[in-house]
C-alpha atoms as a PDB file:
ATOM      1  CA  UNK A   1      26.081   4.790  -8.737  1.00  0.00           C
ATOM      2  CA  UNK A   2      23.504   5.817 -11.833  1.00  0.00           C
ATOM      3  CA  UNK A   3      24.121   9.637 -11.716  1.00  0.00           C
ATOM      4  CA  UNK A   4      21.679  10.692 -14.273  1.00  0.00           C
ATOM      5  CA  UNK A   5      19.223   8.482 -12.426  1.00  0.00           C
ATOM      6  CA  UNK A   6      19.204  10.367  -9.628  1.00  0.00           C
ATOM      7  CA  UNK A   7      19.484  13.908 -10.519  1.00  0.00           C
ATOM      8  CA  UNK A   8      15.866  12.767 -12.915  1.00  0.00           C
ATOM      9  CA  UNK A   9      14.603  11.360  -9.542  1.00  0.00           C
ATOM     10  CA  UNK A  10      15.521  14.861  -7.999  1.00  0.00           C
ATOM     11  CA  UNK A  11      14.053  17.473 -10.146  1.00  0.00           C
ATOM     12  CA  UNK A  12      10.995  14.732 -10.227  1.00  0.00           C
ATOM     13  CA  UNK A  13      10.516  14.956  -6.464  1.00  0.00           C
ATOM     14  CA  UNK A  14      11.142  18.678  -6.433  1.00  0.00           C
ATOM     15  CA  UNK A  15       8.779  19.543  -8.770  1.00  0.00           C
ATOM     16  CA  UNK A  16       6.164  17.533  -6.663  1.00  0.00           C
ATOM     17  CA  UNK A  17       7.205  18.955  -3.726  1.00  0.00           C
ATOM     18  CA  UNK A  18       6.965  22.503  -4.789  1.00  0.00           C
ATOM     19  CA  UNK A  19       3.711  21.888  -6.289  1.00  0.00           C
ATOM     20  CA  UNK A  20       2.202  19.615  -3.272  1.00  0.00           C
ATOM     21  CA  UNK A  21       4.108  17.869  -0.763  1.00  0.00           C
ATOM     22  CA  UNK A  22       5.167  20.801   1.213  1.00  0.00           C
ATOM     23  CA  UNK A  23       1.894  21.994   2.408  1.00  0.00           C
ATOM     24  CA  UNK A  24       1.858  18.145   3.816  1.00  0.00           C
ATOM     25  CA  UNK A  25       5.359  18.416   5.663  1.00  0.00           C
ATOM     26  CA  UNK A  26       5.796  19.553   9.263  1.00  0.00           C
ATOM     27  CA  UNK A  27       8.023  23.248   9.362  1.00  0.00           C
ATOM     28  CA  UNK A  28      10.902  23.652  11.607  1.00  0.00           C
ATOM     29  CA  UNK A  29      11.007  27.369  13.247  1.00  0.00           C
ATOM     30  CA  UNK A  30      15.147  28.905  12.966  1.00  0.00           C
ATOM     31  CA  UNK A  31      15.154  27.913  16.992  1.00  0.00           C
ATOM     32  CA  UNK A  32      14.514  24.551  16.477  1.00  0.00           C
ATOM     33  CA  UNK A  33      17.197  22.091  15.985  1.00  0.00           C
ATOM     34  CA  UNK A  34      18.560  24.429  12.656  1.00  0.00           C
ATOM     35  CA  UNK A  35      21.307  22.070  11.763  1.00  0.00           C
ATOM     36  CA  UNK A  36      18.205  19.622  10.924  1.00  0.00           C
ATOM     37  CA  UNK A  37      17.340  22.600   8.066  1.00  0.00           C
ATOM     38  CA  UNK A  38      20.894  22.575   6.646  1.00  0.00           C
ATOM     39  CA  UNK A  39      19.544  19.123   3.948  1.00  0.00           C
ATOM     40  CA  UNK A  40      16.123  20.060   2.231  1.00  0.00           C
ATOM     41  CA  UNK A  41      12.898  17.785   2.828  1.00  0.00           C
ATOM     42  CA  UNK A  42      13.408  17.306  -1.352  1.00  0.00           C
ATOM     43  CA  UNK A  43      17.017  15.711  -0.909  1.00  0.00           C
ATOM     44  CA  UNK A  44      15.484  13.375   1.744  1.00  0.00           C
ATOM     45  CA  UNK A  45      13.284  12.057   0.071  1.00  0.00           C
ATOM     46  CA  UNK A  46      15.628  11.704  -3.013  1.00  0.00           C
ATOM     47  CA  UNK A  47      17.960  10.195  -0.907  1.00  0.00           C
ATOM     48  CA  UNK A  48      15.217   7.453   0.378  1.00  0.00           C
ATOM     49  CA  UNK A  49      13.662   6.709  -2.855  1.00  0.00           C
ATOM     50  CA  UNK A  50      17.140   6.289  -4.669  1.00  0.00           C
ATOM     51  CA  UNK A  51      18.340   4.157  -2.338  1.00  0.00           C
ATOM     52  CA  UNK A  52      15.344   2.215  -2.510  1.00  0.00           C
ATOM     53  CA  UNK A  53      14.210   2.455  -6.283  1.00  0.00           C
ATOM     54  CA  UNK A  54      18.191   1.628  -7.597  1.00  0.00           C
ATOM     55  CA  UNK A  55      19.845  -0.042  -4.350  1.00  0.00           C
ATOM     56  CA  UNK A  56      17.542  -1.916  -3.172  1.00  0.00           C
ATOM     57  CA  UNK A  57      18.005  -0.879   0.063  1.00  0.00           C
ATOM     58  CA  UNK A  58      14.761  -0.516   2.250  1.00  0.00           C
ATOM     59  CA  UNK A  59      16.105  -0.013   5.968  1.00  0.00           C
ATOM     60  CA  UNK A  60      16.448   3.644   6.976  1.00  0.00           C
ATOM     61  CA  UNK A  61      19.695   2.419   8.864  1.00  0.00           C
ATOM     62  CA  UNK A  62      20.916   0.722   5.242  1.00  0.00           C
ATOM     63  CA  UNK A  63      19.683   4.213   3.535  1.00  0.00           C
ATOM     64  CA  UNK A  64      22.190   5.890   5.684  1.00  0.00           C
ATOM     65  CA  UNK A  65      24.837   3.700   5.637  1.00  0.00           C
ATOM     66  CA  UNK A  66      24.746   3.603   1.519  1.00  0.00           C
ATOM     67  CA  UNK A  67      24.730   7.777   1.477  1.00  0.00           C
ATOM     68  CA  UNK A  68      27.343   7.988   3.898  1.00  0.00           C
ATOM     69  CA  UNK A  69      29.950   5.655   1.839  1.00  0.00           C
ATOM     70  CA  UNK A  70      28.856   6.502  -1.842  1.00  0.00           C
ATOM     71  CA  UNK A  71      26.398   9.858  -1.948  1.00  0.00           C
ATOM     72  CA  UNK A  72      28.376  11.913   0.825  1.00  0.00           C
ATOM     73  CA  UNK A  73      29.688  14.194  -2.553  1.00  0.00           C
ATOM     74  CA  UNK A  74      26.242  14.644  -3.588  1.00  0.00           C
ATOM     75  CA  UNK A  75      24.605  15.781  -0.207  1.00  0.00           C
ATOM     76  CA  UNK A  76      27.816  16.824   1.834  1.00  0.00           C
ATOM     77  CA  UNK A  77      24.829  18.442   4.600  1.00  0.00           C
ATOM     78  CA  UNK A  78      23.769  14.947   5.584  1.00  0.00           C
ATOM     79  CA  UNK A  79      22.793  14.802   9.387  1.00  0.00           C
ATOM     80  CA  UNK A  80      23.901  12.583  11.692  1.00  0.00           C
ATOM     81  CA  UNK A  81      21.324   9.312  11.710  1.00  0.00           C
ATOM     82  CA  UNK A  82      19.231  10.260  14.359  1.00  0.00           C
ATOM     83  CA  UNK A  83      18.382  13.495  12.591  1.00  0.00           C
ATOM     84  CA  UNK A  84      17.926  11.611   9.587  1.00  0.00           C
ATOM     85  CA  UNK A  85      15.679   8.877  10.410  1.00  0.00           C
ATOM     86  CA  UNK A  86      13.490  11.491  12.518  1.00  0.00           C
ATOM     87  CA  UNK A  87      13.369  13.780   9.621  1.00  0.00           C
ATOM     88  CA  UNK A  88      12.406  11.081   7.291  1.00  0.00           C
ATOM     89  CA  UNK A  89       9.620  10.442  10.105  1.00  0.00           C
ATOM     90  CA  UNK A  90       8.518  13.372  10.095  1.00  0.00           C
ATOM     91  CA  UNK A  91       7.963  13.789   6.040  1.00  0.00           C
ATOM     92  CA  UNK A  92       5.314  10.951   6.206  1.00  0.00           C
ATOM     93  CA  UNK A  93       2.478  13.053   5.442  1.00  0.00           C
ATOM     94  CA  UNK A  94       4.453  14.027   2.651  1.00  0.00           C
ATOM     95  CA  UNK A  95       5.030  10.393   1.790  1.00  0.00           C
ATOM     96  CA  UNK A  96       0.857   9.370   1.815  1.00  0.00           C
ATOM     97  CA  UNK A  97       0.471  12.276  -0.223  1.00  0.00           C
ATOM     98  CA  UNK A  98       3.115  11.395  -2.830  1.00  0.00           C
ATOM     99  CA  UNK A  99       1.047   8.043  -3.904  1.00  0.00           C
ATOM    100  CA  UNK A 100      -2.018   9.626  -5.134  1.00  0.00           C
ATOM    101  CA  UNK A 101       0.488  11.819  -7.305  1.00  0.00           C
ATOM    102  CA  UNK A 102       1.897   9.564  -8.590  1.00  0.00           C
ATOM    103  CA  UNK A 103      -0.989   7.183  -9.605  1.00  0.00           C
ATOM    104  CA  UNK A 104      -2.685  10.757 -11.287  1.00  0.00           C
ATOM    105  CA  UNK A 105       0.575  10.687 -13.083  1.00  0.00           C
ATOM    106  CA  UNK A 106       1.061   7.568 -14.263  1.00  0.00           C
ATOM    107  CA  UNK A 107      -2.772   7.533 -15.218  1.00  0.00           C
ATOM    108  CA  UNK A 108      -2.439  11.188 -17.346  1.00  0.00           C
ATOM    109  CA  UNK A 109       0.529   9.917 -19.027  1.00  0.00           C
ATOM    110  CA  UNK A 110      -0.613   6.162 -20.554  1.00  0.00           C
ATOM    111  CA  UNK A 111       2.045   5.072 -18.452  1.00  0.00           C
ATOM    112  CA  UNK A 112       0.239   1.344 -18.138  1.00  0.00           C
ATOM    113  CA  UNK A 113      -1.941  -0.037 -21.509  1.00  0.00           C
ATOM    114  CA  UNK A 114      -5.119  -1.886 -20.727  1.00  0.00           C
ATOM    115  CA  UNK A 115      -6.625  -0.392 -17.669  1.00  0.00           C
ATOM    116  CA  UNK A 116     -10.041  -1.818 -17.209  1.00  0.00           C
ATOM    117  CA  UNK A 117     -12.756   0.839 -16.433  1.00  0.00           C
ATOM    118  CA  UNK A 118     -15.240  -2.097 -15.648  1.00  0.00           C
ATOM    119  CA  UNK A 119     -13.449  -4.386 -13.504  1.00  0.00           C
ATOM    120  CA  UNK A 120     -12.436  -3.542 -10.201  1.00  0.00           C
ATOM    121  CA  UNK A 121     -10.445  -5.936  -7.535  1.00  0.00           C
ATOM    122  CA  UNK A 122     -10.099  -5.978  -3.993  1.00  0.00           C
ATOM    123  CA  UNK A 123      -7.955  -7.808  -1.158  1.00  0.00           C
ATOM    124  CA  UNK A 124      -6.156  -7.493   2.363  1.00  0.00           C
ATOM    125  CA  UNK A 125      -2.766  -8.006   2.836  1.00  0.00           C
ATOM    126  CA  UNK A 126      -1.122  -8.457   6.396  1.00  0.00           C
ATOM    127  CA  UNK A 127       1.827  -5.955   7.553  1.00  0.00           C
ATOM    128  CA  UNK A 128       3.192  -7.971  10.130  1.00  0.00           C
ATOM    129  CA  UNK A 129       5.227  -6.572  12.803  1.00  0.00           C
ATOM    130  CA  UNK A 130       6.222  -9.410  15.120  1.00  0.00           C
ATOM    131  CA  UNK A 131       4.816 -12.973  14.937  1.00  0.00           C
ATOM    132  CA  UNK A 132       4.306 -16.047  16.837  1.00  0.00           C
ATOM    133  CA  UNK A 133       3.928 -15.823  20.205  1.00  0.00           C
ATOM    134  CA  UNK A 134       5.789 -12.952  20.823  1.00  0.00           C
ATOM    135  CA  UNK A 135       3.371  -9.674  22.205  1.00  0.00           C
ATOM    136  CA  UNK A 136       3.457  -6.902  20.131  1.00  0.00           C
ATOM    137  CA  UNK A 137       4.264  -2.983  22.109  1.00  0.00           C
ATOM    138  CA  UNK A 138       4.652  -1.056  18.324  1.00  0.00           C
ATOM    139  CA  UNK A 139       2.172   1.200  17.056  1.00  0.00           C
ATOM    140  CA  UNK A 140      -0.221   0.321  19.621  1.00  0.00           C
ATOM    141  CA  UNK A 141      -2.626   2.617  18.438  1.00  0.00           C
ATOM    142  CA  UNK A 142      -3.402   1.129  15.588  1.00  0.00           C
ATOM    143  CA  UNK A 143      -2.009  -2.533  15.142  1.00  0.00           C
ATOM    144  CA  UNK A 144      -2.939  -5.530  16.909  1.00  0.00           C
ATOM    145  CA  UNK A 145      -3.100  -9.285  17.114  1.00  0.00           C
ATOM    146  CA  UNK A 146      -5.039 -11.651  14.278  1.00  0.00           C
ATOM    147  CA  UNK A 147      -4.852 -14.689  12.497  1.00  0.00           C
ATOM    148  CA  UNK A 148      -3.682 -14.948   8.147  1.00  0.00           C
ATOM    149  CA  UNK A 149      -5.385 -17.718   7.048  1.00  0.00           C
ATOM    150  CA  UNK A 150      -3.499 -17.570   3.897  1.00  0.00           C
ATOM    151  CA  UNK A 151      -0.046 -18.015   5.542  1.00  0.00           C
ATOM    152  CA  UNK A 152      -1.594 -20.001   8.272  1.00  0.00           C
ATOM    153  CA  UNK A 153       0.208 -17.621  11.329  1.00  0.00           C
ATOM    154  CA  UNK A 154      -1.005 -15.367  13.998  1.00  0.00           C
ATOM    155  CA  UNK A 155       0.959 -11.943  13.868  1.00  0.00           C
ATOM    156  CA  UNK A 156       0.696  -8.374  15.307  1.00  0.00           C
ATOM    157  CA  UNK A 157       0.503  -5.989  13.132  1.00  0.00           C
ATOM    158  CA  UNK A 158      -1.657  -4.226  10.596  1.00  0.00           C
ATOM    159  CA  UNK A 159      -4.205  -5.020   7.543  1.00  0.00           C
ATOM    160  CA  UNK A 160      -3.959  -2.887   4.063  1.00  0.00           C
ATOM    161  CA  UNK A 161      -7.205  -3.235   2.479  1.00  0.00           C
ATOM    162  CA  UNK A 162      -6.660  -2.552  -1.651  1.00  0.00           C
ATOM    163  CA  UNK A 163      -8.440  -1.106  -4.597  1.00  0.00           C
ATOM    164  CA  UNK A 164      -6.919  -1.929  -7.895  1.00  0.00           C
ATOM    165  CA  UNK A 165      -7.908  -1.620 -11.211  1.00  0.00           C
ATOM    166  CA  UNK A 166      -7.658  -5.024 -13.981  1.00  0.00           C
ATOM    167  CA  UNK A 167      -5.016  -4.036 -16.404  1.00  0.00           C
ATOM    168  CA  UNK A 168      -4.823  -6.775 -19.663  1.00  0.00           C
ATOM    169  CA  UNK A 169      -2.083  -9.207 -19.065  1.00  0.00           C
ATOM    170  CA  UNK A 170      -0.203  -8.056 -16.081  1.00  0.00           C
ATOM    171  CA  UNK A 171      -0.810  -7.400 -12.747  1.00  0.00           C
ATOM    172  CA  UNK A 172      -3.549  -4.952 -12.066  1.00  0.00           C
ATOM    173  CA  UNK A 173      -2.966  -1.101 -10.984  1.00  0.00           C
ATOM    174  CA  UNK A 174      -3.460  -0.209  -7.518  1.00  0.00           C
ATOM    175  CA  UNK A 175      -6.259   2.721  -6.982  1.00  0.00           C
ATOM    176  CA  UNK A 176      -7.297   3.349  -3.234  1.00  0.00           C
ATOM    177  CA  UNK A 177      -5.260   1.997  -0.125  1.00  0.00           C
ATOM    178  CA  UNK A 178      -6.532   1.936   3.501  1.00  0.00           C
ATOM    179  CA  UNK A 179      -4.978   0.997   7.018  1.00  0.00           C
ATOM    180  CA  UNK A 180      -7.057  -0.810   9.744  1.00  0.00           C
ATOM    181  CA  UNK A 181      -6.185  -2.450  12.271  1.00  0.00           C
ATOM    182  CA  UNK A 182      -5.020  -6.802  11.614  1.00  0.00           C
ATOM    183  CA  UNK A 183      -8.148  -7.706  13.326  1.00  0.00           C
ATOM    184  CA  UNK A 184     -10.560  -5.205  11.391  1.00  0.00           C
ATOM    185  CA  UNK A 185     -13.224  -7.741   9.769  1.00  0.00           C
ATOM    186  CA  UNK A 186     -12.008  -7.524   5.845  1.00  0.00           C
ATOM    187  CA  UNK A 187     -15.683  -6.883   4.629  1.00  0.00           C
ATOM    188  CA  UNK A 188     -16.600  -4.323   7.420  1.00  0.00           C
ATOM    189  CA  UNK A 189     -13.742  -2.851   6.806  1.00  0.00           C
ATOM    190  CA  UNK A 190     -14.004  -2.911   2.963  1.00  0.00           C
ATOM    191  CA  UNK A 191     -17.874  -1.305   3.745  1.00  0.00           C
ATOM    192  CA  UNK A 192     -17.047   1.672   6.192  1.00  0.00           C
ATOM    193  CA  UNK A 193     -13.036   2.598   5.547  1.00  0.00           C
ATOM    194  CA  UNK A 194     -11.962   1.878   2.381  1.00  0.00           C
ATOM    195  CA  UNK A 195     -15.156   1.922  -0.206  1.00  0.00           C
ATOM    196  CA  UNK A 196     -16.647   5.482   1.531  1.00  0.00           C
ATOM    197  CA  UNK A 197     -14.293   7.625   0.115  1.00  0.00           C
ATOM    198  CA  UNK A 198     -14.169   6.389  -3.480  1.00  0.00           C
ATOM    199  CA  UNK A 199     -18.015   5.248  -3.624  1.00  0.00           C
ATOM    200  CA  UNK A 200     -18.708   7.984  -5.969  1.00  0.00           C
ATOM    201  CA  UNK A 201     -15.581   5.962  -8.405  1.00  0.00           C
ATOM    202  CA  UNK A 202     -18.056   2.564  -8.229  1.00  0.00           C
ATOM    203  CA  UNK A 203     -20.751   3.255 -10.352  1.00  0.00           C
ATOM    204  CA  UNK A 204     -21.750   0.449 -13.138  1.00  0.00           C
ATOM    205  CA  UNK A 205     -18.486  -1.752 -11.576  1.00  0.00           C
ATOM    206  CA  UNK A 206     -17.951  -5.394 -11.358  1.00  0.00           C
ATOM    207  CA  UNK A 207     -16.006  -6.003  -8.104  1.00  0.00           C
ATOM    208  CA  UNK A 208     -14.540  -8.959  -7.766  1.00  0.00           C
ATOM    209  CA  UNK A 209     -12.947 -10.246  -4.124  1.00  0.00           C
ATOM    210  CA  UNK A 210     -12.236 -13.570  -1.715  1.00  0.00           C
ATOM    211  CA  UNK A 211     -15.091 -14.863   0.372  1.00  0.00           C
ATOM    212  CA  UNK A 212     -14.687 -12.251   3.767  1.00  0.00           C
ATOM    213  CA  UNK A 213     -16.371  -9.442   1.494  1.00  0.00           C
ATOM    214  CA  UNK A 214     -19.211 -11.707   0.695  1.00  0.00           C
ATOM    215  CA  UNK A 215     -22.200  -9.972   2.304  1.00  0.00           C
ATOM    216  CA  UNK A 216     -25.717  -9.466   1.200  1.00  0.00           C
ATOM    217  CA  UNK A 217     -26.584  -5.829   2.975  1.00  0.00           C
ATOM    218  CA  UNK A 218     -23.140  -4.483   1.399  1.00  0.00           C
ATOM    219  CA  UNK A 219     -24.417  -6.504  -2.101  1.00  0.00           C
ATOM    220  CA  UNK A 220     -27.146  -4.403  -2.017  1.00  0.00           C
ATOM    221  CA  UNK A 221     -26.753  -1.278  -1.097  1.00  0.00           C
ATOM    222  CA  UNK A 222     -24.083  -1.092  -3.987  1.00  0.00           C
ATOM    223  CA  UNK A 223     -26.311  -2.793  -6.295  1.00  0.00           C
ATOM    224  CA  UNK A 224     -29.146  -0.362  -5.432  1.00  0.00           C
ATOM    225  CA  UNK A 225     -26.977   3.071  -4.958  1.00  0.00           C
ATOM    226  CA  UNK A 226     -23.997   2.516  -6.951  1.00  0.00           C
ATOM    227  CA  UNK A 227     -25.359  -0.401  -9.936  1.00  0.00           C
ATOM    228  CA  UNK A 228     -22.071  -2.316  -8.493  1.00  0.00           C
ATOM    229  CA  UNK A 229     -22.014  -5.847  -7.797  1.00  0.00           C
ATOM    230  CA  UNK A 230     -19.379  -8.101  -5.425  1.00  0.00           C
ATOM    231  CA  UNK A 231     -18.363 -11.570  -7.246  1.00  0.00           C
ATOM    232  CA  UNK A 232     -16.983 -13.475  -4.435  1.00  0.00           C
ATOM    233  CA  UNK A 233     -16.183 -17.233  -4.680  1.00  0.00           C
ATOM    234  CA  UNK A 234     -19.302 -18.987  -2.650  1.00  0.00           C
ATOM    235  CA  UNK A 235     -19.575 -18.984   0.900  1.00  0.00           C
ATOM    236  CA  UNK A 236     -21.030 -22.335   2.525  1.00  0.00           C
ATOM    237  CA  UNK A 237     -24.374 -21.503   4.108  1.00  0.00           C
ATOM    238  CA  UNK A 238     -24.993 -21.964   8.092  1.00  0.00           C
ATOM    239  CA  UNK A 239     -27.770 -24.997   7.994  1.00  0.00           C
ATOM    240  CA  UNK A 240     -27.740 -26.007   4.478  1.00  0.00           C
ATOM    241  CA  UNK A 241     -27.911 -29.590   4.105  1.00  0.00           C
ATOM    242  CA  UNK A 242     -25.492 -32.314   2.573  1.00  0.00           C
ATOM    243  CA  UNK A 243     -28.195 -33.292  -0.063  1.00  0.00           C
ATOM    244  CA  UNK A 244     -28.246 -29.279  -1.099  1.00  0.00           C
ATOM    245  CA  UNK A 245     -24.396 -28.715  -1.066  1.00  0.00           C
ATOM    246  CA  UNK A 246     -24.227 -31.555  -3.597  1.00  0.00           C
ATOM    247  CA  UNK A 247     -26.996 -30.147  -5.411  1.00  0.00           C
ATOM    248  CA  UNK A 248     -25.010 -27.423  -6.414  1.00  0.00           C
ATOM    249  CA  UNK A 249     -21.807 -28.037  -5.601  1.00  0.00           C
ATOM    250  CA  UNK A 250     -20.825 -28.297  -9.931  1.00  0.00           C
ATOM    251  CA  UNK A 251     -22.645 -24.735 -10.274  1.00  0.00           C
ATOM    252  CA  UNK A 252     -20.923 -23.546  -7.350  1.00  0.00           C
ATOM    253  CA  UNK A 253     -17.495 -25.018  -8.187  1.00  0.00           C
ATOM    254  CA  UNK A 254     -17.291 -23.528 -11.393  1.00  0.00           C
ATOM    255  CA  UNK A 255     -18.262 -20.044 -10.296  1.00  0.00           C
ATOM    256  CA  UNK A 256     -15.924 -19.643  -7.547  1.00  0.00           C
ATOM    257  CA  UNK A 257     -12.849 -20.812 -10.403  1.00  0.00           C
ATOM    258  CA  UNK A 258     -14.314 -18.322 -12.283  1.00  0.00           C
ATOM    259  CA  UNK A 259     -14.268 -15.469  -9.761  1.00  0.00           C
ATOM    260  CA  UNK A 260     -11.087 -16.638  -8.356  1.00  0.00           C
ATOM    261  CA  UNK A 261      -9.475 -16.381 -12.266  1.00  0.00           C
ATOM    262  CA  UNK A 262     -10.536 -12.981 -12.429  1.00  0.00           C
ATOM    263  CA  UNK A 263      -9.436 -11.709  -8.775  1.00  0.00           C
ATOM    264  CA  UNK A 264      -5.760 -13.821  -8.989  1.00  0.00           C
ATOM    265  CA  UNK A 265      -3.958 -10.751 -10.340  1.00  0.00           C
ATOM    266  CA  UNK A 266      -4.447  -8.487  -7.315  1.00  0.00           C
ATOM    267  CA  UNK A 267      -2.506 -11.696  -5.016  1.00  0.00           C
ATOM    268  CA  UNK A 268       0.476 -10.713  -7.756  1.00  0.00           C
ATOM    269  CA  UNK A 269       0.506  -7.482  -7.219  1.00  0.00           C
ATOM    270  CA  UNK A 270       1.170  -7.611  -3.383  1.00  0.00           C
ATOM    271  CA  UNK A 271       3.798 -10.495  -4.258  1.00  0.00           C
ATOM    272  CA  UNK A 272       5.454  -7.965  -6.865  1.00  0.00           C
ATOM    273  CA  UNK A 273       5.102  -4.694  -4.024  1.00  0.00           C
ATOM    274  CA  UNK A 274       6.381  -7.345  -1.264  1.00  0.00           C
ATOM    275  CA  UNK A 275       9.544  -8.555  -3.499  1.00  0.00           C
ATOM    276  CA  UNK A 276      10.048  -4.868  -4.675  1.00  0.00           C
ATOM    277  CA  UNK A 277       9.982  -3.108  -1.452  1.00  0.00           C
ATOM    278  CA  UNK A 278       9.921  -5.432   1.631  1.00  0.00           C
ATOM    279  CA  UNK A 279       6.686  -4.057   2.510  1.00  0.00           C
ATOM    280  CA  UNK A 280       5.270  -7.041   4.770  1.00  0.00           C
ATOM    281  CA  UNK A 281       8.222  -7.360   6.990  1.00  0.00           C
ATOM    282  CA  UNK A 282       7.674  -4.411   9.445  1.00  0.00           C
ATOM    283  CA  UNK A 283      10.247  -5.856  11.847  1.00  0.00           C
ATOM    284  CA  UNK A 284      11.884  -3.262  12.850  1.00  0.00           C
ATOM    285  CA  UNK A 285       9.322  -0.677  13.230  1.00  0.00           C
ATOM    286  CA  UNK A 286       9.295   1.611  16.535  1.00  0.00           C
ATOM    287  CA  UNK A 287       6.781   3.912  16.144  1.00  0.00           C
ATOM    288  CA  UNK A 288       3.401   4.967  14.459  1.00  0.00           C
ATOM    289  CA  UNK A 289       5.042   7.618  12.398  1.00  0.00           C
ATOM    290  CA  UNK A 290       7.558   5.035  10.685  1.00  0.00           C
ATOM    291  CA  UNK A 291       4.950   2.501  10.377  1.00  0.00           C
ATOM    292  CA  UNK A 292       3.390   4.725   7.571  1.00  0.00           C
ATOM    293  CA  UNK A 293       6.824   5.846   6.278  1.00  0.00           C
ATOM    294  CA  UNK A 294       7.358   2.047   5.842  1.00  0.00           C
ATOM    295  CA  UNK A 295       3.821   1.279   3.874  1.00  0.00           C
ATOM    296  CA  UNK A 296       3.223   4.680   1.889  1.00  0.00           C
ATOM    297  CA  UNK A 297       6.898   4.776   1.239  1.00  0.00           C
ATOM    298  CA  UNK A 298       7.264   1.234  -0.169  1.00  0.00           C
ATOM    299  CA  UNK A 299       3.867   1.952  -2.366  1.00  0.00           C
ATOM    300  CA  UNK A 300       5.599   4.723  -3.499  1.00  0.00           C
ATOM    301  CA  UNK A 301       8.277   3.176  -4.853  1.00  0.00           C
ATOM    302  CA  UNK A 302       6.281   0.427  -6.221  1.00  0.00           C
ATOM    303  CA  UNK A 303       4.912   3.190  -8.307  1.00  0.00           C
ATOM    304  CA  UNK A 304       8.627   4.771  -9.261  1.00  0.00           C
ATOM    305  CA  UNK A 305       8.690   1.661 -10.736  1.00  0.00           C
ATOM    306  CA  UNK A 306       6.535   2.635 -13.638  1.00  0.00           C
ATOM    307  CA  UNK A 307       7.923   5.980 -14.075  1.00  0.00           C
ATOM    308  CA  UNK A 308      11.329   5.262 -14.151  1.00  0.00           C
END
């Protein structure tokens, strides 16, 4: 066990807490379940985010097991699991908060060289919660049943859309996340969830992204508004002819490699999240509430990553 590592990752998380994170937590009145106030929402989340930035251990029910045999010294006012794993529900406003507080961080400390303030990249990335043919009953009001073309399966679950900045010779930085549904179209989705709220951050950008947000009224409305343009490898056009696809099929070659170059870094950085944190397999998800522990908690502690 890395002692000093956690008592850094606790005065860390308390410091954020007292400054943020508790006006985002749900209260517990003295006649409500009071032995779930005898462990502090700040040594929860220590106790997840240790276990999960040092152990690698991303299941709530390995989390528990882990404190129990080797961190029972540390927090001897551990509840029983049930109270635990509903408590850690319960912080997951908390947990969506944390991410932004940490990127501000990392950003106001130089923590990552090269950050392009030019270059911008986008993609979707599946959150699967069952697959095959099985029928998904979890989270039901917001996942559903699509199709991944790029791991060629249907699954039930959920879609996180991505804004991340180009950072020089590594994978890029991640700025704005959003949830949708799996069968939210990626470029409607992309043009009335995720890109509203940080339109204002868009001005004189270069976005680059795959062919689902090629589309000409989003094109222009940033390129009019915003003096942003989408490069997306080219789309094949609904009643073009053979004799015009060869035409410019070298041109069009060549500028979809080119696009795709730029925009491969951002498939990286959900393979590095994914190997870090086990974010795609949602498996044994329940509920809403743990759903967004298990995605703003594993971003979280993708970010821990460059702090610690």
């Amino acid at each position: 066990m890395r002692e000093l590592d956690l008592i850094r990752l606790y005065y860390y998380l308390c410091e954020c807490y007292d400054n943020e994170l508790r006006w985002h937590c749900q209260r517990f009145s003295n006649n409500s379940s009071p032995s779930n106030e005898k462990i502090t929402d700040s040594e929860l989340l220590t106790i997840y985010f240790y276990c999960r930035l040092y152990e690698d251990k991303h299941k709530k029910t390995e989390i528990y097991d882990y404190t129990v045999r080797y961190m029972s010294s540390w927090f001897p006012k551990l509840p029983n699991y049930s109270n635990f794993n509903a408590r850690i529900n319960a912080l997951n406003p908390a947990l969506s908060a944390l991410v932004p507080i940490l990127l501000q961080n990392i950003e106001n400390k130089c923590i990552v060289k090269g950050i392009s303030h030019d270059i911008v990249l986008v993609d979707s990335y599946p959150i699967i919660l069952c697959s095959g043919k099985r029928q998904g009953k979890v989270a039901t009001e917001l996942s559903d049943k699509s199709f991944c073309a790029t791991k060629n399966l249907y699954y039930y679950g959920v879609k996180m859309h991505m804004v991340a900045r180009k950072v020089e010779k590594t994978i890029p930085l991640m700025d704005f996340v959003s949830i949708t549904s799996a069968s939210e179209n990626d470029w409607a989705a992309f043009r009335l969830t995720a890109l509203r709220p940080i339109l204002h951050k868009l001005k004189g950008k270069a976005i680059f992204a795959d062919k689902a947000y090629g589309d000409i009224r989003l094109n222009q409305e940033l390129l009019t508004q915003q003096d942003t343009y989408i490069y997306t490898p080219v789309k094949l056009i609904k009643g073009q002819t053979q004799a015009e696809r060869q035409f410019k099929k070298a041109s069009d070659s060549l500028f979809s490699t080119a696009v795709s170059r730029v925009r491969q870094p951002v498939e990286s950085l959900f393979n590095w999240i994914n190997e870090k944190t086990e974010l795609q397999n949602a498996s044994k998800i329940r509920a809403i509430n743990a759903l967004m522990v298990h995605i703003f908690g594993a971003l979280a502690t993708a970010l821990f990553h460059y702090i610690f």
